[in-house]
N, C-alpha and C. Protein backbone atom coordinates (compact mmCIF):
# COMPACT_ATOMS: atom_id res chain seq x y z
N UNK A 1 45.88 -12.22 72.11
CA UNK A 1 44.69 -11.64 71.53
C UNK A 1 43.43 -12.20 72.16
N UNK A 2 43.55 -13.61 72.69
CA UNK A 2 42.51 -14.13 73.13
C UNK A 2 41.68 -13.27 74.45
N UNK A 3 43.29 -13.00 75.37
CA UNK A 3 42.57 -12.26 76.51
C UNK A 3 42.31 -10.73 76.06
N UNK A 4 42.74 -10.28 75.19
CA UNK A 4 42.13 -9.14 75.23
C UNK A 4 40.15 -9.04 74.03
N UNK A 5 40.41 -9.85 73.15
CA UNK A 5 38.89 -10.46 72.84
C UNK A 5 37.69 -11.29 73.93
N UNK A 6 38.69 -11.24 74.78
CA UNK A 6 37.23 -12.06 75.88
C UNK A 6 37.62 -11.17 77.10
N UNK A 7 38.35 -10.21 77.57
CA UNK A 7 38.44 -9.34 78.31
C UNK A 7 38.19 -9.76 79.45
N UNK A 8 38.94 -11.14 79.40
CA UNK A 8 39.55 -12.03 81.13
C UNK A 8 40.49 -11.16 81.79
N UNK A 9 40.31 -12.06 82.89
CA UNK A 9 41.21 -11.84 84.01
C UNK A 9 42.66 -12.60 83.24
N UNK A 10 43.71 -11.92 83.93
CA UNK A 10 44.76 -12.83 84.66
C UNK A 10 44.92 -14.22 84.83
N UNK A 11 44.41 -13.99 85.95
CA UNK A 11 44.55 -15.77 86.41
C UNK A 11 43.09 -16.42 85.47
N UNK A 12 42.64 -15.92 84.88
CA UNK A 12 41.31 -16.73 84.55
C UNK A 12 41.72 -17.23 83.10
N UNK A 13 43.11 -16.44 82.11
CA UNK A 13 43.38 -16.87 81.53
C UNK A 13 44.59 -18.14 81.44
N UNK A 14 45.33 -18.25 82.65
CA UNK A 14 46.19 -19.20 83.19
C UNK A 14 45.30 -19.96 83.64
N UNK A 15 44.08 -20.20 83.77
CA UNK A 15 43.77 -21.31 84.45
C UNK A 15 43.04 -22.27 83.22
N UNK A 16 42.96 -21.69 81.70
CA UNK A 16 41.98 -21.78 81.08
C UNK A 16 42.62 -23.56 80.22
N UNK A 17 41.89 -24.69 80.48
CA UNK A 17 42.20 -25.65 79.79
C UNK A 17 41.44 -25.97 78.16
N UNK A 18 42.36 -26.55 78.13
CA UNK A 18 42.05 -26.96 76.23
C UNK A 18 40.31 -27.31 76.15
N UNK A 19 39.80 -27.95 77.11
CA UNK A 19 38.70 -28.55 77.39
C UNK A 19 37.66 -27.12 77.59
N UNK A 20 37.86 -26.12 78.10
CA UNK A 20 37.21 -25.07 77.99
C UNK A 20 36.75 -23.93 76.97
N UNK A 21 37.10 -24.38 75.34
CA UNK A 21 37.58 -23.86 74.14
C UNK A 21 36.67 -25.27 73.25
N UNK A 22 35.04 -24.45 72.88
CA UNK A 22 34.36 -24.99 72.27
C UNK A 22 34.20 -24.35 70.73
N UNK A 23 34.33 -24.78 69.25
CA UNK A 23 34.12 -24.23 68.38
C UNK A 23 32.16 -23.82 68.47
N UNK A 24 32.02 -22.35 67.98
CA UNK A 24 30.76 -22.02 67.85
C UNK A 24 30.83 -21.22 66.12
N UNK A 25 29.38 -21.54 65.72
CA UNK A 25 29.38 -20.50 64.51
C UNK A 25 29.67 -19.14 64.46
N UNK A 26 30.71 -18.66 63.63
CA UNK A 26 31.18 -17.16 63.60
C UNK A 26 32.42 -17.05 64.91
N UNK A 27 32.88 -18.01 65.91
CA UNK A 27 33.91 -18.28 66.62
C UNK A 27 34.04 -19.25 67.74
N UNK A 28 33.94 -18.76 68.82
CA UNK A 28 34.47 -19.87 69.91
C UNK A 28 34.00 -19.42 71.03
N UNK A 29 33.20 -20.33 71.76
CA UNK A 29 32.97 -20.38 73.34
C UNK A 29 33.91 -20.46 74.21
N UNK A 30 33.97 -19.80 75.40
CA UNK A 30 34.97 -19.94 76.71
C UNK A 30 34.27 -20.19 77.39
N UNK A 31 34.58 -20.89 78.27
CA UNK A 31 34.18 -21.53 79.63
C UNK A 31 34.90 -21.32 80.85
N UNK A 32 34.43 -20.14 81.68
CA UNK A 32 35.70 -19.83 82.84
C UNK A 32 35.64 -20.19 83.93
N UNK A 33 36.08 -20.98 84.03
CA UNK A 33 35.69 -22.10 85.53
C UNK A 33 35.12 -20.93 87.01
N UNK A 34 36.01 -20.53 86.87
CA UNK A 34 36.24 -19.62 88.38
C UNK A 34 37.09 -18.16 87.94
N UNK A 35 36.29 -17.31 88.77
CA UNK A 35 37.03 -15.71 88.61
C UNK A 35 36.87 -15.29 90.03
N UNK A 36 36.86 -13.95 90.15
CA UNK A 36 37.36 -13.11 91.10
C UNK A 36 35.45 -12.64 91.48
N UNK A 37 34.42 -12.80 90.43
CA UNK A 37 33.35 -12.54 90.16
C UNK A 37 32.31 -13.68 90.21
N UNK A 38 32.99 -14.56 90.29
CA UNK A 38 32.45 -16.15 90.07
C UNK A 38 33.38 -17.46 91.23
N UNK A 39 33.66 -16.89 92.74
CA UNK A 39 34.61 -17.39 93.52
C UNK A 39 33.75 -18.79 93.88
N UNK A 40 32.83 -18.94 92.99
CA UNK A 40 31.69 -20.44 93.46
C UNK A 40 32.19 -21.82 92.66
N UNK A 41 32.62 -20.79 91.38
CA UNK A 41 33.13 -21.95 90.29
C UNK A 41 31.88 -21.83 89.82
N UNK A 42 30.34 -21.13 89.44
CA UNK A 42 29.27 -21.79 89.27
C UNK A 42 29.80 -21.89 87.20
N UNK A 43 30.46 -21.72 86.83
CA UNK A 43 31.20 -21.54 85.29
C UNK A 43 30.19 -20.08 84.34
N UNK A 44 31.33 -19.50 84.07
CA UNK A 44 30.60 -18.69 83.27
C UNK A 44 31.11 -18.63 81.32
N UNK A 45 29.95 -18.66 80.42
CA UNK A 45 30.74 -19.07 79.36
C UNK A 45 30.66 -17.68 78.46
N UNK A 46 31.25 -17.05 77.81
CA UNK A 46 31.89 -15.86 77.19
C UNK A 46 31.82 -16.32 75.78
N UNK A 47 31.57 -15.70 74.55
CA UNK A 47 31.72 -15.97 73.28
C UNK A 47 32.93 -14.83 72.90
N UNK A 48 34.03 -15.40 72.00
CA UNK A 48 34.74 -14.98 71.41
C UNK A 48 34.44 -15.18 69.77
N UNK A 49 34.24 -13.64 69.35
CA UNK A 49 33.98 -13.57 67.64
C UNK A 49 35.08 -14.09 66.75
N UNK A 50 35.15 -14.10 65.66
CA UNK A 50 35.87 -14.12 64.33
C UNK A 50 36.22 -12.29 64.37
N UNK A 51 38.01 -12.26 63.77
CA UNK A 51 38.41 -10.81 64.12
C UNK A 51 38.45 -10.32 62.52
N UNK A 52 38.24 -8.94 62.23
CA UNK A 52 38.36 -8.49 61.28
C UNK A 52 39.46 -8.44 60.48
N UNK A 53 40.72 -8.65 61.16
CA UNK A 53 41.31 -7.93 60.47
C UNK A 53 42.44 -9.64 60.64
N UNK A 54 43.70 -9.87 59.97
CA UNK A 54 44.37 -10.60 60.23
C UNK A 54 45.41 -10.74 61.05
N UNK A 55 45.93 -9.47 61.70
CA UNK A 55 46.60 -9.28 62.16
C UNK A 55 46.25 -9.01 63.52
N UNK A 56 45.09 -9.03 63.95
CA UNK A 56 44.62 -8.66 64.89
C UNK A 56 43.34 -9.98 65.55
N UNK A 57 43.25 -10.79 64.63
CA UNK A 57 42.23 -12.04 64.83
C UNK A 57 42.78 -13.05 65.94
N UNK A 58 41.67 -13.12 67.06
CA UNK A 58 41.97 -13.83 68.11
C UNK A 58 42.27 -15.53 67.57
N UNK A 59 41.08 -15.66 66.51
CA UNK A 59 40.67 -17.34 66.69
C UNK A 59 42.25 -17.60 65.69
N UNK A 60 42.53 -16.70 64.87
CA UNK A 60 43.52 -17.48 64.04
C UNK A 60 45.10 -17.60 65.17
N UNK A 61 45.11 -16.70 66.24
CA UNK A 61 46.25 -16.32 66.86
C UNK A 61 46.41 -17.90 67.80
N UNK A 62 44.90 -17.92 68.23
CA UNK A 62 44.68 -19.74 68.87
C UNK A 62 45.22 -20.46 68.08
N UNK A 63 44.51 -20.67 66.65
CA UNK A 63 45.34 -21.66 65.91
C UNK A 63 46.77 -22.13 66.11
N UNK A 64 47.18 -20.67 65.72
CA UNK A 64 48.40 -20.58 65.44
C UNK A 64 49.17 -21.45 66.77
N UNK A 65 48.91 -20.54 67.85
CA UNK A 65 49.32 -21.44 69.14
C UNK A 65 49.12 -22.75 69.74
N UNK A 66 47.99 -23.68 69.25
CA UNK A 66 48.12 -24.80 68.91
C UNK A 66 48.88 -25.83 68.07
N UNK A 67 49.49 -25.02 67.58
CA UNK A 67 50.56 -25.58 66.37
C UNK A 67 51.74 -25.62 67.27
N UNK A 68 51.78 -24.55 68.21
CA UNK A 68 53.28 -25.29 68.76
C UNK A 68 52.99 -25.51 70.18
N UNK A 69 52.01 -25.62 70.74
CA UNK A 69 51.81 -26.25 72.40
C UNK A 69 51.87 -27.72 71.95
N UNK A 70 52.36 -28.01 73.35
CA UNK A 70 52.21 -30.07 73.36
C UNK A 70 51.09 -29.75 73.47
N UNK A 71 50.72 -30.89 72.18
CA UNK A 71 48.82 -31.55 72.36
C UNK A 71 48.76 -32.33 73.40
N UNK A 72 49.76 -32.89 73.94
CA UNK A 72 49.23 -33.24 75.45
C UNK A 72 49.19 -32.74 76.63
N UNK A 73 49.04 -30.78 76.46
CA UNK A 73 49.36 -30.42 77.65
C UNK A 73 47.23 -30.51 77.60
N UNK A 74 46.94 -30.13 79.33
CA UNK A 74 45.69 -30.13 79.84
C UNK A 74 45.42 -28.72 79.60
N UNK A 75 46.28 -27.84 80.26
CA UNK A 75 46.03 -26.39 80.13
C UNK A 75 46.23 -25.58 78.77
N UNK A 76 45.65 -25.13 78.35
CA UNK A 76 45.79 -24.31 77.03
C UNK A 76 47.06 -23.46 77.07
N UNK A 77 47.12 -22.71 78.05
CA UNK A 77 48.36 -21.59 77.73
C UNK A 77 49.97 -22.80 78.74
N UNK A 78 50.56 -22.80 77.78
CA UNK A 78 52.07 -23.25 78.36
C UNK A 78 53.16 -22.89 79.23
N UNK A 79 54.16 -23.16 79.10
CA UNK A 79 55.67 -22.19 79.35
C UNK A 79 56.26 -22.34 77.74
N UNK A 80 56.93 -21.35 77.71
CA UNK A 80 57.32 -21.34 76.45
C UNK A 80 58.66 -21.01 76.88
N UNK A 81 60.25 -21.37 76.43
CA UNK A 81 61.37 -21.43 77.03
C UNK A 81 62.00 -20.34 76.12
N UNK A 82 63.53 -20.08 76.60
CA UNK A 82 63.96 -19.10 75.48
C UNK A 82 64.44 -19.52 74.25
N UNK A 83 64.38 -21.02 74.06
CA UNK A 83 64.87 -21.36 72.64
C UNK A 83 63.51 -21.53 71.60
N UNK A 84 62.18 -21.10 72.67
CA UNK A 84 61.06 -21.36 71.35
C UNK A 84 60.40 -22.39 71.87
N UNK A 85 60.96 -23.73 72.81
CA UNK A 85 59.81 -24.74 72.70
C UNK A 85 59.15 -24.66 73.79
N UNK A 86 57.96 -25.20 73.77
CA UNK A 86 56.80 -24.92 74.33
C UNK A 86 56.65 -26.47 75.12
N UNK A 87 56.60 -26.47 76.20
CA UNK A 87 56.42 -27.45 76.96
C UNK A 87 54.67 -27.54 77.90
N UNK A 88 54.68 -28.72 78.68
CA UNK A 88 53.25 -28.98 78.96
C UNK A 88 52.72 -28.10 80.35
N UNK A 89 53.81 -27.66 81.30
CA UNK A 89 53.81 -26.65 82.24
C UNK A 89 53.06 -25.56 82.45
N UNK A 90 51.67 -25.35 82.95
CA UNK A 90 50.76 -24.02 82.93
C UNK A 90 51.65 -23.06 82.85
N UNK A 91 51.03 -21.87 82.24
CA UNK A 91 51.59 -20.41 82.95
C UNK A 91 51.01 -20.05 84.01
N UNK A 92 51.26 -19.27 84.57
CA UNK A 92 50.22 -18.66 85.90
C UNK A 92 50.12 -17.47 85.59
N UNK A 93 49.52 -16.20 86.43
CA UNK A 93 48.95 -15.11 86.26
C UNK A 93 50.24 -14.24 85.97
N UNK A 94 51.53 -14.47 86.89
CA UNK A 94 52.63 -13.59 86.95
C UNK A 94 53.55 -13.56 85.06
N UNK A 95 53.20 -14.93 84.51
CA UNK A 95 53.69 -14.89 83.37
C UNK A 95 52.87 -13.91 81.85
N UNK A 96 51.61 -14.25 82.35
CA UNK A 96 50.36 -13.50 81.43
C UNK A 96 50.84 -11.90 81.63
N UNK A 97 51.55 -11.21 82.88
CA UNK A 97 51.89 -10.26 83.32
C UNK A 97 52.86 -9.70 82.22
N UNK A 98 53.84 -10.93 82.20
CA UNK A 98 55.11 -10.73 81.46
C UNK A 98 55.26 -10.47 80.12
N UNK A 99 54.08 -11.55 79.46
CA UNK A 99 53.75 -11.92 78.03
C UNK A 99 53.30 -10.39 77.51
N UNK A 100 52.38 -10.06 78.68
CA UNK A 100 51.52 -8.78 77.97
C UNK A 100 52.20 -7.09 78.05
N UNK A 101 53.34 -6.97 78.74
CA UNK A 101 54.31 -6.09 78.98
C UNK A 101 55.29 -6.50 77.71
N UNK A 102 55.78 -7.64 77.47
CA UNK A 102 56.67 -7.90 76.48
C UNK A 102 55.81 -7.72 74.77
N UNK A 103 55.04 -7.96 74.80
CA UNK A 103 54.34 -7.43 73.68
C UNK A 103 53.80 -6.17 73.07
N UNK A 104 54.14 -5.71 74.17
CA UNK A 104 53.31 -4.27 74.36
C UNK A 104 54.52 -3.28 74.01
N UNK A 105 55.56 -4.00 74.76
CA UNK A 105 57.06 -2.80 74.41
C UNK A 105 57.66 -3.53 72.62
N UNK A 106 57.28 -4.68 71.99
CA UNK A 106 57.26 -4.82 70.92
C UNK A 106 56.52 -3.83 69.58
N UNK A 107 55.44 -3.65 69.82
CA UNK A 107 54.90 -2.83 69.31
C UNK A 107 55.11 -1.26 69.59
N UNK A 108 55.97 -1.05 70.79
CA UNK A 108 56.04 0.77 70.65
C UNK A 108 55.87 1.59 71.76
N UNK A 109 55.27 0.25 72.57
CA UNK A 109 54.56 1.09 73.86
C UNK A 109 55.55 0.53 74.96
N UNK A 110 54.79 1.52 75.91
CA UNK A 110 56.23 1.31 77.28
C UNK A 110 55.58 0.61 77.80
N UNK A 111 56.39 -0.22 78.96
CA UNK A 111 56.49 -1.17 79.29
C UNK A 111 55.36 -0.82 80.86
N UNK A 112 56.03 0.42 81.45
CA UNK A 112 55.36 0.55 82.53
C UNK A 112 53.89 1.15 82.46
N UNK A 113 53.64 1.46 81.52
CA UNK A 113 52.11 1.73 81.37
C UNK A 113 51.34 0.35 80.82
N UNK A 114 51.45 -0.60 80.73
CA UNK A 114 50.80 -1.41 80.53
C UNK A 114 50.81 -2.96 80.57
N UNK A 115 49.87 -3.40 81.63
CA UNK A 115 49.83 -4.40 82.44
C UNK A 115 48.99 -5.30 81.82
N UNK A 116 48.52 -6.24 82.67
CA UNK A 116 48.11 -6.95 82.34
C UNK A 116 46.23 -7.04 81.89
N UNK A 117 45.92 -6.07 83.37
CA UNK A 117 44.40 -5.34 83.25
C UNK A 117 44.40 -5.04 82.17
N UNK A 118 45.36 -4.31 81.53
CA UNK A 118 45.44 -3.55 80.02
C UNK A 118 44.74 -4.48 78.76
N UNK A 119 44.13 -5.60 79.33
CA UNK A 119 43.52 -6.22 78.11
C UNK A 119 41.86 -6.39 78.56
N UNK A 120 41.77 -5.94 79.80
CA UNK A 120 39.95 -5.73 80.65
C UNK A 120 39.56 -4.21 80.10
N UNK A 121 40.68 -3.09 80.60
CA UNK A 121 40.56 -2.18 80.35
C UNK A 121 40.34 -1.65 78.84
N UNK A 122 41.68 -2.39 78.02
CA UNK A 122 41.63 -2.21 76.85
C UNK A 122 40.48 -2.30 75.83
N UNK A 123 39.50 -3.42 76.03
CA UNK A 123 38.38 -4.53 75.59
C UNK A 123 37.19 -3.00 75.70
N UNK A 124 37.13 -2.89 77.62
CA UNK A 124 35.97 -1.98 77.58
C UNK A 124 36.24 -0.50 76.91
N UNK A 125 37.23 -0.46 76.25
CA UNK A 125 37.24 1.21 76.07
C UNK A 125 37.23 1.34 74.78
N UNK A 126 37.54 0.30 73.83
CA UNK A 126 37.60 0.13 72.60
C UNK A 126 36.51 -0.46 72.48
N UNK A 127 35.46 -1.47 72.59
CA UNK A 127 33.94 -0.86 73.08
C UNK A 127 33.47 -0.03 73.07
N UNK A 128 33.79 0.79 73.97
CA UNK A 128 32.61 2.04 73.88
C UNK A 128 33.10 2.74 73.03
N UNK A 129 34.45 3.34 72.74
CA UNK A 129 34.87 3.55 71.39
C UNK A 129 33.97 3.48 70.37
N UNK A 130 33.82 2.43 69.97
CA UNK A 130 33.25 1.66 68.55
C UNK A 130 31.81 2.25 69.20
N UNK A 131 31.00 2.52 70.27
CA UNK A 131 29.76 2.58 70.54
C UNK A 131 28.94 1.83 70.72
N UNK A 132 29.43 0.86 71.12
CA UNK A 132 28.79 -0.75 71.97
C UNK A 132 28.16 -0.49 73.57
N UNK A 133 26.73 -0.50 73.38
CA UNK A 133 26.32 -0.07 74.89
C UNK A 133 26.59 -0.49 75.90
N UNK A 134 26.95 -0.10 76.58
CA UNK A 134 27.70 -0.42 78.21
C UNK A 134 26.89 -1.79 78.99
N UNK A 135 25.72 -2.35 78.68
CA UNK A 135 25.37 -3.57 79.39
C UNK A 135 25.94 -4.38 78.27
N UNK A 136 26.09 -4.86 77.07
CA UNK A 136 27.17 -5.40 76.54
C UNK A 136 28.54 -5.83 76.30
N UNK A 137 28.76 -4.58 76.59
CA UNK A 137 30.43 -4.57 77.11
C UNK A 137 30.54 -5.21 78.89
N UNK A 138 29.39 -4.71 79.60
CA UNK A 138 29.43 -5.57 81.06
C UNK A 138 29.65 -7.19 80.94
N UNK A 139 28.21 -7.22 79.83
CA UNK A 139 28.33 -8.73 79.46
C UNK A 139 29.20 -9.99 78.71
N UNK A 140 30.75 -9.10 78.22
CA UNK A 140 31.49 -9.45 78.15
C UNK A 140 32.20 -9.70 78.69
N UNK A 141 32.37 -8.59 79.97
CA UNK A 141 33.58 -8.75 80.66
C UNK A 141 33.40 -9.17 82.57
N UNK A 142 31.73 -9.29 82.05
CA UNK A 142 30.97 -9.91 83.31
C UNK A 142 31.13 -9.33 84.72
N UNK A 143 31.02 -7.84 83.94
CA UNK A 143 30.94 -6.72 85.19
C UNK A 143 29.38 -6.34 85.82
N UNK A 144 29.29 -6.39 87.07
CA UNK A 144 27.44 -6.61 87.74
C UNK A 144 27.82 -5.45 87.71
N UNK A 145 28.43 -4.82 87.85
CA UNK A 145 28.48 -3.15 88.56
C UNK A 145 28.83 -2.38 87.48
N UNK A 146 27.91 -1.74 86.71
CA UNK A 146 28.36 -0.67 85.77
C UNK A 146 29.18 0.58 85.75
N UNK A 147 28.86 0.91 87.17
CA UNK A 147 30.19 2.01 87.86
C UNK A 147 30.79 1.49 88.09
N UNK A 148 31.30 0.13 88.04
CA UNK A 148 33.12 -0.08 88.44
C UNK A 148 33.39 -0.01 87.08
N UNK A 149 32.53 -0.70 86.12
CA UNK A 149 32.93 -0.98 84.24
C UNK A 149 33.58 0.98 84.09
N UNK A 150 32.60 1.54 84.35
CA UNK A 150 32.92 2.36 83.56
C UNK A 150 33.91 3.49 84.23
N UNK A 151 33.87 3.37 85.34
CA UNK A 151 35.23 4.31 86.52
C UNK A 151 36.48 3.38 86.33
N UNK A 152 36.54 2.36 86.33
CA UNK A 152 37.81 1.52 86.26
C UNK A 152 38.26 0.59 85.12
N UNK A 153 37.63 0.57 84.14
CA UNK A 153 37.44 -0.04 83.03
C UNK A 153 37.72 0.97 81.26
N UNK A 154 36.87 1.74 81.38
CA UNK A 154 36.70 2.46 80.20
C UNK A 154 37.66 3.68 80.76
N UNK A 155 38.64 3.79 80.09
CA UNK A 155 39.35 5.19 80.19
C UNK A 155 39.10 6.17 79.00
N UNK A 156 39.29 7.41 79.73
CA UNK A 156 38.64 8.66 79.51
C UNK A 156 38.24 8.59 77.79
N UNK A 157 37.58 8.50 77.12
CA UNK A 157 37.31 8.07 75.44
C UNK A 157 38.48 9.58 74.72
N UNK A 158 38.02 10.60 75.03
CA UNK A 158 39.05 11.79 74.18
C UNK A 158 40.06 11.37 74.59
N UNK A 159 40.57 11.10 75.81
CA UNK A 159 42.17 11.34 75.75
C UNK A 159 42.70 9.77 75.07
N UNK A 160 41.70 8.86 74.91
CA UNK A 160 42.00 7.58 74.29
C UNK A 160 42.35 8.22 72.28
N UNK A 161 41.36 8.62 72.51
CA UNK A 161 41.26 8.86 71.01
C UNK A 161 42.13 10.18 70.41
N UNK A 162 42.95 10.91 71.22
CA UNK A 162 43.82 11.85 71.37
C UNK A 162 45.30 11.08 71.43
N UNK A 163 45.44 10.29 72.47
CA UNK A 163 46.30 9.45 72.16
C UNK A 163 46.71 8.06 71.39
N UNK A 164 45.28 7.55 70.27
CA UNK A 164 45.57 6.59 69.77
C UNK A 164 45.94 7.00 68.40
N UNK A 165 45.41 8.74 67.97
CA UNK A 165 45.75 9.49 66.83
C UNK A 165 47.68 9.70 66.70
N UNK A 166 48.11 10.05 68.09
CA UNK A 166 49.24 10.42 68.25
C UNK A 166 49.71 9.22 68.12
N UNK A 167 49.45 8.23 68.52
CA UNK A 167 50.34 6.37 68.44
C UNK A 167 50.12 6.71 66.85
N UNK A 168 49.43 6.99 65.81
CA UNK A 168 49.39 6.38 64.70
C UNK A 168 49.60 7.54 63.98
N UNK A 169 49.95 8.15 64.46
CA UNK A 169 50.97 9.74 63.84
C UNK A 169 50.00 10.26 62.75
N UNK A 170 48.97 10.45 63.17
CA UNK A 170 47.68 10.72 62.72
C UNK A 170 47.47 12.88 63.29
């Protein structure tokens, strides 16, 4: 939930250490060392809100995942094995790949439609959705170029909202 509330990268969420995860009023600061947008390291910091709903709340989903990472790992996101335990071992970008395909066919959806972008993409389209103006939604997802946000980012809003009626048998 985290990467799709701060509408990171990939690798920007594998790279993200415990040390980069500041409490702020109403939620939590990120601190992203280095991106694909930021190849200087100059750090860029992102606010993540408090989520509406419970089932869907980023900061409580952190919690939660602090409860079973080693407190002595450096990196925030782990390996997590098939019996459940969670060891001190980063993930890298190819696992965030895995995590977010395996969750995705949990809930209903296929596997090959949805990657990992699916939480950049996802962020800006449910955005403009809701009617959040497009230099906001940039400024989340720390897009300079508003035609890439919105050609490669925001997918088509009707056929979103055509097909999120049909997901909910609406």
């Amino acid at each position: 939930m985290l990467g799709f509330a701060s509408a990171m990268r990939r690798c920007e969420l594998a790279a993200l250490e415990v040390g980069d995860i500041t409490p702020a009023a109403g939620g939590i600061m990120v601190n992203v060392r280095r991106s694909k947008g930021d190849p200087h390291g100059v750090c860029r910091t992102i606010a993540i809100a408090q989520g509406r709903w419970p089932d869907s709340h980023p900061l409580a989903a952190l919690d939660a995942w602090h409860r079973v990472r080693p407190v002595d790992a450096e990196h925030l996101f782990t390996r997590v094995h098939a019996n459940g335990t969670a060891d001190a071992e980063p993930i890298n970008a190819a696992s965030v790949v895995r995590i977010v395909k395996t969750r995705a066919r949990a809930v209903g959806f296929t596997g090959d439609r949805v990657v990992a972008h699916s939480l950049r993409a996802g962020h800006a389209t449910s955005a403009a959705m809701a009617g959040v103006p497009l230099d906001r939604i940039a400024a989340q997802s720390r897009h300079r170029d508003l035609a890439t946000l919105v050609n490669s980012h925001i997918r088509p809003i009707t056929q979103m909202q055509t097909t999120s009626s049909r997901h909910l048998g609406l």
